[in-house]
PDB file of N, CA and C in Angstrom:
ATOM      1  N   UNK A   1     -30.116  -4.250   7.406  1.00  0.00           N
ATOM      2  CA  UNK A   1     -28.949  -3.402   7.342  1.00  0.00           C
ATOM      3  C   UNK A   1     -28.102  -3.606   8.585  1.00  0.00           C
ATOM      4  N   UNK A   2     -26.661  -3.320   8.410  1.00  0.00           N
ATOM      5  CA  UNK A   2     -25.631  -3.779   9.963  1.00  0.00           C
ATOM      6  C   UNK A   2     -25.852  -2.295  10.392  1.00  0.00           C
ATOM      7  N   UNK A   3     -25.827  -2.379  11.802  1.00  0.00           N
ATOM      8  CA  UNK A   3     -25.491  -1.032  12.868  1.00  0.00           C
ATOM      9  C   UNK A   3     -24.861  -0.174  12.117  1.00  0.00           C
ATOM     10  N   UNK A   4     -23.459  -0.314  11.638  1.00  0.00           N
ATOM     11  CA  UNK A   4     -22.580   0.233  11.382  1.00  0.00           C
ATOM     12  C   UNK A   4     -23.059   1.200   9.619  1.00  0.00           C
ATOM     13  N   UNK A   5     -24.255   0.580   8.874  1.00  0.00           N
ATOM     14  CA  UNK A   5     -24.635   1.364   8.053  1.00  0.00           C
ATOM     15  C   UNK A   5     -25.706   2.179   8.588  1.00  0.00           C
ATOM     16  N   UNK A   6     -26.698   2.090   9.217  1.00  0.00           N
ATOM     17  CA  UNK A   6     -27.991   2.685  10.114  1.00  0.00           C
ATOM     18  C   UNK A   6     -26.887   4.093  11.018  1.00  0.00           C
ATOM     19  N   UNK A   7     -25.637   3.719  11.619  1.00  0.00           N
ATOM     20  CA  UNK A   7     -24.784   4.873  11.975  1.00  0.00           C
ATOM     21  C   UNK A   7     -24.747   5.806  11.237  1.00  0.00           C
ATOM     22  N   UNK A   8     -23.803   5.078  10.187  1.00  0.00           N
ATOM     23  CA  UNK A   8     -23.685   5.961   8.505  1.00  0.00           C
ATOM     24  C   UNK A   8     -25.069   7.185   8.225  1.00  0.00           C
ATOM     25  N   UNK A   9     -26.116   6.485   7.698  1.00  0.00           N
ATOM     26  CA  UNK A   9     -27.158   7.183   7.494  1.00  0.00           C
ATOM     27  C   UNK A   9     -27.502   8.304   8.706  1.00  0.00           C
ATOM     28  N   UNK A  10     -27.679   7.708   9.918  1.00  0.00           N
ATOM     29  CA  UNK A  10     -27.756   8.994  10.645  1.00  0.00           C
ATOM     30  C   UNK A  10     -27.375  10.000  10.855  1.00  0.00           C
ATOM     31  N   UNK A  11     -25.510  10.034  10.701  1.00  0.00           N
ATOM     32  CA  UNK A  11     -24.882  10.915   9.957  1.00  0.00           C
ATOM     33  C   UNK A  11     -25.247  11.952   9.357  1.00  0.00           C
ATOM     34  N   UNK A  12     -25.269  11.351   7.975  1.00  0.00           N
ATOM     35  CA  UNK A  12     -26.365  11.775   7.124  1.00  0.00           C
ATOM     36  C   UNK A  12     -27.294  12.821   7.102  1.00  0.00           C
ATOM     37  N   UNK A  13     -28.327  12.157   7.511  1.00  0.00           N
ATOM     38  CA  UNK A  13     -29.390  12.807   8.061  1.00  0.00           C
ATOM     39  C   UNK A  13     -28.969  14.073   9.131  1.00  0.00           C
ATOM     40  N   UNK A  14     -28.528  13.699  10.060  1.00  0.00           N
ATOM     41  CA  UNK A  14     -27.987  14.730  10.900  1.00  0.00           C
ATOM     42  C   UNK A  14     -27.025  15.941  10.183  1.00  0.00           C
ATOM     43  N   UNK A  15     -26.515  15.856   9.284  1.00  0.00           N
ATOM     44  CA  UNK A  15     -25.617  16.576   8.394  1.00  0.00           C
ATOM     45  C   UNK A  15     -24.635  17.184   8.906  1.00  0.00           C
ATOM     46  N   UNK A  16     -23.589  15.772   9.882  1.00  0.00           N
ATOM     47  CA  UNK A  16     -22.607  15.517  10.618  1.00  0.00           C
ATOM     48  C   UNK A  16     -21.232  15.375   9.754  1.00  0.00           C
ATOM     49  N   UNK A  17     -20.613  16.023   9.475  1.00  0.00           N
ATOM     50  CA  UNK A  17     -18.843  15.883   8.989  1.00  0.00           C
ATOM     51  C   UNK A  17     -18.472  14.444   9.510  1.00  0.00           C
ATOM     52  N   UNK A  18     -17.551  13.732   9.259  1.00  0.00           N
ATOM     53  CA  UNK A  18     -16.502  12.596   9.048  1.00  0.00           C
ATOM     54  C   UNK A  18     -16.189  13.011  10.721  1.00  0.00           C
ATOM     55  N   UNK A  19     -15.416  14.394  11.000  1.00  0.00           N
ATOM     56  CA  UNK A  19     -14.849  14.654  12.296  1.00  0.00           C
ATOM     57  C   UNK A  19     -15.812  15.163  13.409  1.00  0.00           C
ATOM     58  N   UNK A  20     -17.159  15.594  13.105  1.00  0.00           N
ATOM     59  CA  UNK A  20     -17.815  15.706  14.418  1.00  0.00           C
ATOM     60  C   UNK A  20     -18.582  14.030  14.301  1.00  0.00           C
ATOM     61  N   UNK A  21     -18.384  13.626  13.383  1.00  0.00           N
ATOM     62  CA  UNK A  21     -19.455  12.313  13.748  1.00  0.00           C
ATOM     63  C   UNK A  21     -17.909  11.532  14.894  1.00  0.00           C
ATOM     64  N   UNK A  22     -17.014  11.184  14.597  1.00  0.00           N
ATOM     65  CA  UNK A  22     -15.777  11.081  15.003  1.00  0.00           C
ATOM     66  C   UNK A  22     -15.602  11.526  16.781  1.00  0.00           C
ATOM     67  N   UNK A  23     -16.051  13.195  17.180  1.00  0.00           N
ATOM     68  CA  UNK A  23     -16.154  13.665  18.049  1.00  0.00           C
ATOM     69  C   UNK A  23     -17.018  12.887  19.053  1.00  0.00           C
ATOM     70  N   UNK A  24     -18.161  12.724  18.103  1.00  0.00           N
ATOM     71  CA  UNK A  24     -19.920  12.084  18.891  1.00  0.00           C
ATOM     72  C   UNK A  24     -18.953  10.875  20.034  1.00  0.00           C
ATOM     73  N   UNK A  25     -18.356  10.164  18.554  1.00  0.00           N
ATOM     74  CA  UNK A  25     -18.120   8.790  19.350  1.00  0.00           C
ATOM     75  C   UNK A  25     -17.358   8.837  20.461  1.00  0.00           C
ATOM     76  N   UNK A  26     -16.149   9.824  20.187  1.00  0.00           N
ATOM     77  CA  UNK A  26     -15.189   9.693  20.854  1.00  0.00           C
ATOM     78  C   UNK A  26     -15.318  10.648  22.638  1.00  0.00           C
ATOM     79  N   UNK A  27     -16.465  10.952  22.544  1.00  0.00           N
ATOM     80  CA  UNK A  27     -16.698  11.760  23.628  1.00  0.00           C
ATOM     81  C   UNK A  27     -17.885  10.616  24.543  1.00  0.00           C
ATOM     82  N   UNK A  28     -18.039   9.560  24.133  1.00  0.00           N
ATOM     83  CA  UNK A  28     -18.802   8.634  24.744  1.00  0.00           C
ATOM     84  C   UNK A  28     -20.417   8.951  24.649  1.00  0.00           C
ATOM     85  N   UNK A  29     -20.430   9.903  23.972  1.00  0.00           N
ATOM     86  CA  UNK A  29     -21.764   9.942  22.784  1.00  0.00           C
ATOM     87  C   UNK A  29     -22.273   9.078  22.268  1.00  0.00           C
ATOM     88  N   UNK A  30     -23.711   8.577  22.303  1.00  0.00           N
ATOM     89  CA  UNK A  30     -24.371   8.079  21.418  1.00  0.00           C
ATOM     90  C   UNK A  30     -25.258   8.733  20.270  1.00  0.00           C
ATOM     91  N   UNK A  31     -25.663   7.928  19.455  1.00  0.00           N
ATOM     92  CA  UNK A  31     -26.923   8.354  18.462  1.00  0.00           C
ATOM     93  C   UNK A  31     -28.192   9.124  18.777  1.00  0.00           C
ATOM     94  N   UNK A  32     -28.237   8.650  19.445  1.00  0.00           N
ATOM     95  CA  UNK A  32     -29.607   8.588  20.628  1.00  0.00           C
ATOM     96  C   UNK A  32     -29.885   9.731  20.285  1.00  0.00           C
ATOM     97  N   UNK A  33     -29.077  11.241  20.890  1.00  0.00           N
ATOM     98  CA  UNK A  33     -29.386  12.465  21.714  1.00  0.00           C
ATOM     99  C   UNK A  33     -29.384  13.184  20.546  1.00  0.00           C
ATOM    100  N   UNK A  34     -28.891  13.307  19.446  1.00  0.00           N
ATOM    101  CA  UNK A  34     -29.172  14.099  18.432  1.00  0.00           C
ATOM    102  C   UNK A  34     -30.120  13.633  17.929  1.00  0.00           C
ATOM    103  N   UNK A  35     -30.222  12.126  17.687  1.00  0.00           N
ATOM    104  CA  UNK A  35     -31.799  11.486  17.002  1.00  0.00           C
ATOM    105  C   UNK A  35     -32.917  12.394  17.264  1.00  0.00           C
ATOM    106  N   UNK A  36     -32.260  12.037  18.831  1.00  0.00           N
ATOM    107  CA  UNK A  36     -33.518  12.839  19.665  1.00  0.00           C
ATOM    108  C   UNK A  36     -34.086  13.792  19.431  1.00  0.00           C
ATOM    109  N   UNK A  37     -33.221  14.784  19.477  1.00  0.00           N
ATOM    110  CA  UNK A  37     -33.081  16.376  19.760  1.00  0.00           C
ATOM    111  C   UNK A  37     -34.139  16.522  18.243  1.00  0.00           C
ATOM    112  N   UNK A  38     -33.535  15.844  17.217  1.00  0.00           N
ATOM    113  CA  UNK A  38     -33.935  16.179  15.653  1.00  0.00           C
ATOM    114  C   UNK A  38     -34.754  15.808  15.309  1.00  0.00           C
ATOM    115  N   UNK A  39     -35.020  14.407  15.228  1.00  0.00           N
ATOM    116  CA  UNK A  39     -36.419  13.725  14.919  1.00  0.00           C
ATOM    117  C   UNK A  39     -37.160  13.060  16.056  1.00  0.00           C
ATOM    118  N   UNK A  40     -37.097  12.991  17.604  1.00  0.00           N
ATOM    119  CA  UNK A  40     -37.345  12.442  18.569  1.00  0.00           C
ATOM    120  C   UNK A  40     -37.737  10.903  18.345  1.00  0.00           C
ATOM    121  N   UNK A  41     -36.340  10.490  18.062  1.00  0.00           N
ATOM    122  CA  UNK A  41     -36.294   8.879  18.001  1.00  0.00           C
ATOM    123  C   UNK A  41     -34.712   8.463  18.348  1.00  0.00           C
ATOM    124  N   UNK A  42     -34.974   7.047  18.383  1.00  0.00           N
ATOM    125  CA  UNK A  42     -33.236   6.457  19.190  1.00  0.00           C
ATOM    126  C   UNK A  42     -32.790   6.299  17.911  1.00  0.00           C
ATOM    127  N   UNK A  43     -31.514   5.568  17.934  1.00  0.00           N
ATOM    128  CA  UNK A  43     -31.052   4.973  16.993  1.00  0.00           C
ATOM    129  C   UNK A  43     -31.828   3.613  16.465  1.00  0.00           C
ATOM    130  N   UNK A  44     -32.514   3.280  17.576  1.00  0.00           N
ATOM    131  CA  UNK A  44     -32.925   1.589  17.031  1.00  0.00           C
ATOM    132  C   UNK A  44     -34.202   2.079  16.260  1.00  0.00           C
ATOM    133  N   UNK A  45     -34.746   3.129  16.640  1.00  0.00           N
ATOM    134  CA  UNK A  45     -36.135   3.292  16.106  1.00  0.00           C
ATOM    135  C   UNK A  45     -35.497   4.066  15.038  1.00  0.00           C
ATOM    136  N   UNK A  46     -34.713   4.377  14.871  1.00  0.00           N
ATOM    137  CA  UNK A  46     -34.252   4.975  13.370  1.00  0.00           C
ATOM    138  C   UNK A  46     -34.235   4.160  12.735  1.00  0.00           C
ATOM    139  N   UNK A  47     -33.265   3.215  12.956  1.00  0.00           N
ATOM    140  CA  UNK A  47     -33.014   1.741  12.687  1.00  0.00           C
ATOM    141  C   UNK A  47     -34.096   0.886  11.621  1.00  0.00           C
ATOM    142  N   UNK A  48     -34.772   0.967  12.386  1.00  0.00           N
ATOM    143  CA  UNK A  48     -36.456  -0.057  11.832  1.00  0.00           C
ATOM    144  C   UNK A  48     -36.860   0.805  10.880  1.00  0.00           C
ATOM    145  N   UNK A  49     -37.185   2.438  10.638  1.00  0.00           N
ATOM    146  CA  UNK A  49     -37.549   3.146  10.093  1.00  0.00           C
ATOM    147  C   UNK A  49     -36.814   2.958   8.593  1.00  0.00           C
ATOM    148  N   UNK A  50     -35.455   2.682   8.791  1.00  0.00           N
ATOM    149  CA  UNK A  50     -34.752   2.904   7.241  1.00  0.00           C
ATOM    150  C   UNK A  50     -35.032   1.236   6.715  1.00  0.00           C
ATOM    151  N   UNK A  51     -34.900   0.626   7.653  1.00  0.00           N
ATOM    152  CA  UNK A  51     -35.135  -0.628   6.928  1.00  0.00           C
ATOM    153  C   UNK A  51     -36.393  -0.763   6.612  1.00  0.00           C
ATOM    154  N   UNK A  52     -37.321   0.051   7.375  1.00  0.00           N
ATOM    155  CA  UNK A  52     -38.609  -0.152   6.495  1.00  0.00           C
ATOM    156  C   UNK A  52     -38.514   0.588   4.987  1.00  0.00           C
ATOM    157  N   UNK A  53     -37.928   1.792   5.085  1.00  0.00           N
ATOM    158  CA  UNK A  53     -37.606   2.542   3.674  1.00  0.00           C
ATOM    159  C   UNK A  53     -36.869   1.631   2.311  1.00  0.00           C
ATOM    160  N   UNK A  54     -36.282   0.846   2.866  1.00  0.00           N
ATOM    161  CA  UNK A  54     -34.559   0.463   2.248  1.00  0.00           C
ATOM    162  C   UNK A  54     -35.203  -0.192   0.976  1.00  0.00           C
ATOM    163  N   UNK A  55     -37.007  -0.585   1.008  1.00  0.00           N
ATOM    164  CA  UNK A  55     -37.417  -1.149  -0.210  1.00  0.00           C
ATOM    165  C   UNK A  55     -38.051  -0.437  -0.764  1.00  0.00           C
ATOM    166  N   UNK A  56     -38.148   0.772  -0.803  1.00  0.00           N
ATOM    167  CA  UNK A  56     -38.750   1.834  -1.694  1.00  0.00           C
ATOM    168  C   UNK A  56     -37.024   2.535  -2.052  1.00  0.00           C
ATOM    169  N   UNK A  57     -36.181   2.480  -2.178  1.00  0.00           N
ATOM    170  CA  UNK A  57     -34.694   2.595  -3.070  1.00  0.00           C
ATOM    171  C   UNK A  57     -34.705   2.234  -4.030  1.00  0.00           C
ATOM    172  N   UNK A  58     -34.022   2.609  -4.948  1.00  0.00           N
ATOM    173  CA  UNK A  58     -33.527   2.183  -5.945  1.00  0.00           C
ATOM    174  C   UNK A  58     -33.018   0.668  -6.444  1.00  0.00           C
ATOM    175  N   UNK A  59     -33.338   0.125  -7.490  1.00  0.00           N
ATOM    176  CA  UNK A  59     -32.122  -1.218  -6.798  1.00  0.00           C
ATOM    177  C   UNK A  59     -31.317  -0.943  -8.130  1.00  0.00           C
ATOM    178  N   UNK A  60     -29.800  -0.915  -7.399  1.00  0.00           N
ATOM    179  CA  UNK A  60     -28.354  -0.735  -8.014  1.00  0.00           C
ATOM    180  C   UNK A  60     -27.774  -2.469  -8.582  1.00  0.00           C
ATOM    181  N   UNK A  61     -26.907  -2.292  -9.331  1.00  0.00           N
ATOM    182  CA  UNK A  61     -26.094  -3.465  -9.019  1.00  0.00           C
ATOM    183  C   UNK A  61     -24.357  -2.807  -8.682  1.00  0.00           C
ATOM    184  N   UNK A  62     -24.084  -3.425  -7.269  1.00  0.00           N
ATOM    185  CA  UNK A  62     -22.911  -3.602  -7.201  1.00  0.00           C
ATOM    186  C   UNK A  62     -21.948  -3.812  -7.761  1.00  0.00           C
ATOM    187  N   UNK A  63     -20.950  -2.659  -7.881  1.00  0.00           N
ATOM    188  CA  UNK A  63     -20.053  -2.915  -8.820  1.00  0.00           C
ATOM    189  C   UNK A  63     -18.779  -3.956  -8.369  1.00  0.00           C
ATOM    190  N   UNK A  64     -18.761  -3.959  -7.127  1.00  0.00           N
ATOM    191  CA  UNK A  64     -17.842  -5.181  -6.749  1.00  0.00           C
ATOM    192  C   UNK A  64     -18.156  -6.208  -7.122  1.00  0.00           C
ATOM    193  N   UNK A  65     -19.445  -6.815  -6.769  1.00  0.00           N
ATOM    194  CA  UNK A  65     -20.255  -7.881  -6.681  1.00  0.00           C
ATOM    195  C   UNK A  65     -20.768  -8.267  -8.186  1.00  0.00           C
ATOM    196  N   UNK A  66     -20.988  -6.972  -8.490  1.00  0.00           N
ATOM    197  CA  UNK A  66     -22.140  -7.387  -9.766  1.00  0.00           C
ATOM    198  C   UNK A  66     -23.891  -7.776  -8.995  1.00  0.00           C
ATOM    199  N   UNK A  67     -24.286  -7.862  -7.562  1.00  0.00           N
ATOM    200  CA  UNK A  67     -25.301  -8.207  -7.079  1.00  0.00           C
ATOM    201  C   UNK A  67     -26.263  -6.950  -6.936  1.00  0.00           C
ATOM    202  N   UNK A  68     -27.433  -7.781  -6.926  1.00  0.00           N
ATOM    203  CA  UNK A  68     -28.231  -6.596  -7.514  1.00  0.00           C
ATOM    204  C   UNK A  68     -29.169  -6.242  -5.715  1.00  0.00           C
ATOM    205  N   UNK A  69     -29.260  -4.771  -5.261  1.00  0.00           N
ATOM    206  CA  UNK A  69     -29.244  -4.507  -4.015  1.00  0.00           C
ATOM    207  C   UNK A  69     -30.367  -3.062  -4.032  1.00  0.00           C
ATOM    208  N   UNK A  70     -31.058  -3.094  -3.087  1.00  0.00           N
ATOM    209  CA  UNK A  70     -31.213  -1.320  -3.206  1.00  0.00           C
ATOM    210  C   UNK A  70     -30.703  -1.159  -1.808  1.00  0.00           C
ATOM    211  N   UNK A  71     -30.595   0.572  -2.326  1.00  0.00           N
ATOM    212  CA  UNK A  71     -29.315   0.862  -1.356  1.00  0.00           C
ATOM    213  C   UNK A  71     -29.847   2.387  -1.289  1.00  0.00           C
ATOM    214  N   UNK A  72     -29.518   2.798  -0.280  1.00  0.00           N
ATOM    215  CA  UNK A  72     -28.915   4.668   0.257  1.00  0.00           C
ATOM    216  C   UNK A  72     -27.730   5.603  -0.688  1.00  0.00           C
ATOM    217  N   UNK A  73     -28.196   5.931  -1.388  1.00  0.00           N
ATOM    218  CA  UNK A  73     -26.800   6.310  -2.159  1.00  0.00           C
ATOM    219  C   UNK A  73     -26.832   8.027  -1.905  1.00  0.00           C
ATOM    220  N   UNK A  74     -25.194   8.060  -1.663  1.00  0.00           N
ATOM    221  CA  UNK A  74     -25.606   9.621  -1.786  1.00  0.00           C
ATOM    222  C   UNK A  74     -24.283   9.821  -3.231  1.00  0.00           C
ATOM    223  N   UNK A  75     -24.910  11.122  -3.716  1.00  0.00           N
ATOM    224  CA  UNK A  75     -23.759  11.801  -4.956  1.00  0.00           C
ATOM    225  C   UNK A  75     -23.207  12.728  -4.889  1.00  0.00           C
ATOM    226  N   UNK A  76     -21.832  12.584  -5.174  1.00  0.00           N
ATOM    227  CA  UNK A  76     -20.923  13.436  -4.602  1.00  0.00           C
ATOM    228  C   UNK A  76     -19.971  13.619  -6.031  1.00  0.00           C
ATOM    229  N   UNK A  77     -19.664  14.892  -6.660  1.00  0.00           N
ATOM    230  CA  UNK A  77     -18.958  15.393  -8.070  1.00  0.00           C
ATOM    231  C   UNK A  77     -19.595  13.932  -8.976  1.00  0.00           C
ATOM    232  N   UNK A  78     -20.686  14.159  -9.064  1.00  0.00           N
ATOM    233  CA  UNK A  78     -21.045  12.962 -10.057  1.00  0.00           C
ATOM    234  C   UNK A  78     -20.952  11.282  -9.477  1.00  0.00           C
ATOM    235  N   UNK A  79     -20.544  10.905  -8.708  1.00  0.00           N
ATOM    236  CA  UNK A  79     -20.046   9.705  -8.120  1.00  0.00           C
ATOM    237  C   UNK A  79     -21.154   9.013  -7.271  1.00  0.00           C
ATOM    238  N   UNK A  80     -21.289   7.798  -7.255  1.00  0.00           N
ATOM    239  CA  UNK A  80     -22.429   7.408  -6.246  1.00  0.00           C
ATOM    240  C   UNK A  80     -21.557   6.824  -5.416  1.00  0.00           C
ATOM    241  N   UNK A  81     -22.075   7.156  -4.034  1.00  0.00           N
ATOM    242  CA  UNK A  81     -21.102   5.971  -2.940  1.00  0.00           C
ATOM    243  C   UNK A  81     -22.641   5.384  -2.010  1.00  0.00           C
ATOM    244  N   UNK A  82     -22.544   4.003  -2.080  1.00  0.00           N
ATOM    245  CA  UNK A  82     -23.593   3.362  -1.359  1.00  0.00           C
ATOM    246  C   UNK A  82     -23.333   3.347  -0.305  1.00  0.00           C
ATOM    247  N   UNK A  83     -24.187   4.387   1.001  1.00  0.00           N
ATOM    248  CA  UNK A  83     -24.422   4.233   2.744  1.00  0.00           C
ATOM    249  C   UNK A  83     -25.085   2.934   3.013  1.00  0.00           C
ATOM    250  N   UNK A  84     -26.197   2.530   2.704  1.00  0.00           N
ATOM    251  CA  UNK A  84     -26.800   1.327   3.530  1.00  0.00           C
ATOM    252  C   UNK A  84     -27.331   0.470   2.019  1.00  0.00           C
ATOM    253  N   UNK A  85     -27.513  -0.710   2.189  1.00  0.00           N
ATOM    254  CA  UNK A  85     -28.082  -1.744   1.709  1.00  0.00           C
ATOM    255  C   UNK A  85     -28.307  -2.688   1.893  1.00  0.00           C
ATOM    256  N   UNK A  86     -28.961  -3.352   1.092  1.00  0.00           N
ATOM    257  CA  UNK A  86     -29.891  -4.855   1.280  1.00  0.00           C
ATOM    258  C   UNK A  86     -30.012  -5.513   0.065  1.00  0.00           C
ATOM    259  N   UNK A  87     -29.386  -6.733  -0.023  1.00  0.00           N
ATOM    260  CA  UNK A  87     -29.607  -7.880  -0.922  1.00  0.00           C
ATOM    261  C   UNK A  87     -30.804  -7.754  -1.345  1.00  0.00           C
ATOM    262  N   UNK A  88     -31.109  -7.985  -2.766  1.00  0.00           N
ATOM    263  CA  UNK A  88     -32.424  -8.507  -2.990  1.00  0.00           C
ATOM    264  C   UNK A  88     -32.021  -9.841  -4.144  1.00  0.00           C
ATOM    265  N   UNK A  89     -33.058 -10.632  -4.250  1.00  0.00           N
ATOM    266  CA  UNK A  89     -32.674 -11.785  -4.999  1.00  0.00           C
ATOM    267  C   UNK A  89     -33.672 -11.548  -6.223  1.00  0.00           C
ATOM    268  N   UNK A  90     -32.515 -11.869  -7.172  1.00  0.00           N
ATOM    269  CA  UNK A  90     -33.211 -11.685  -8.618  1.00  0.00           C
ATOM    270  C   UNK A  90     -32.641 -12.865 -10.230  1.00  0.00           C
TER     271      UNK A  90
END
């Protein structure tokens, strides 16, 4: 998974708004200290943790792609929007 989805998910998990996740960054905040505070882990050790998860997911196929992936999905008014994923070959 890229940084930038492992962010996403922590989010997530943290059950951070669009504008305090926004705040985190912009105040020279890292991941780290809420990781911390919540599950006492960094971001990188979060990191390893979801990618160890990311193959017990679902596997979707991409509707851009058509490629077939499991992924983090969360649902929102019926809608799936994919947070993190990983290729799988099939």
């Amino acid at each position: 998974m890229e940084r930038i989805q492992i962010q996403l998910l922590a989010e997530k998990i943290l059950g951070l708004t669009p504008d305090q996740a926004d705040a985190l960054v912009d105040s020279g905040e890292d991941y780290d200290t809420p990781l911390k505070e919540r599950f006492g882990v960094d971001l990188e050790t979060f990191g390893k943790i979801a990618n160890a998860l990311i193959s017990l997911t679902p596997i979707i196929q991409e509707p851009n792609t058509e490629k077939f992936v499991h992924a983090f999905i969360e649902f929102q008014n019926g809608q799936g929007k994919i947070l993190a994923k990983e290729a799988i070959d099939k």
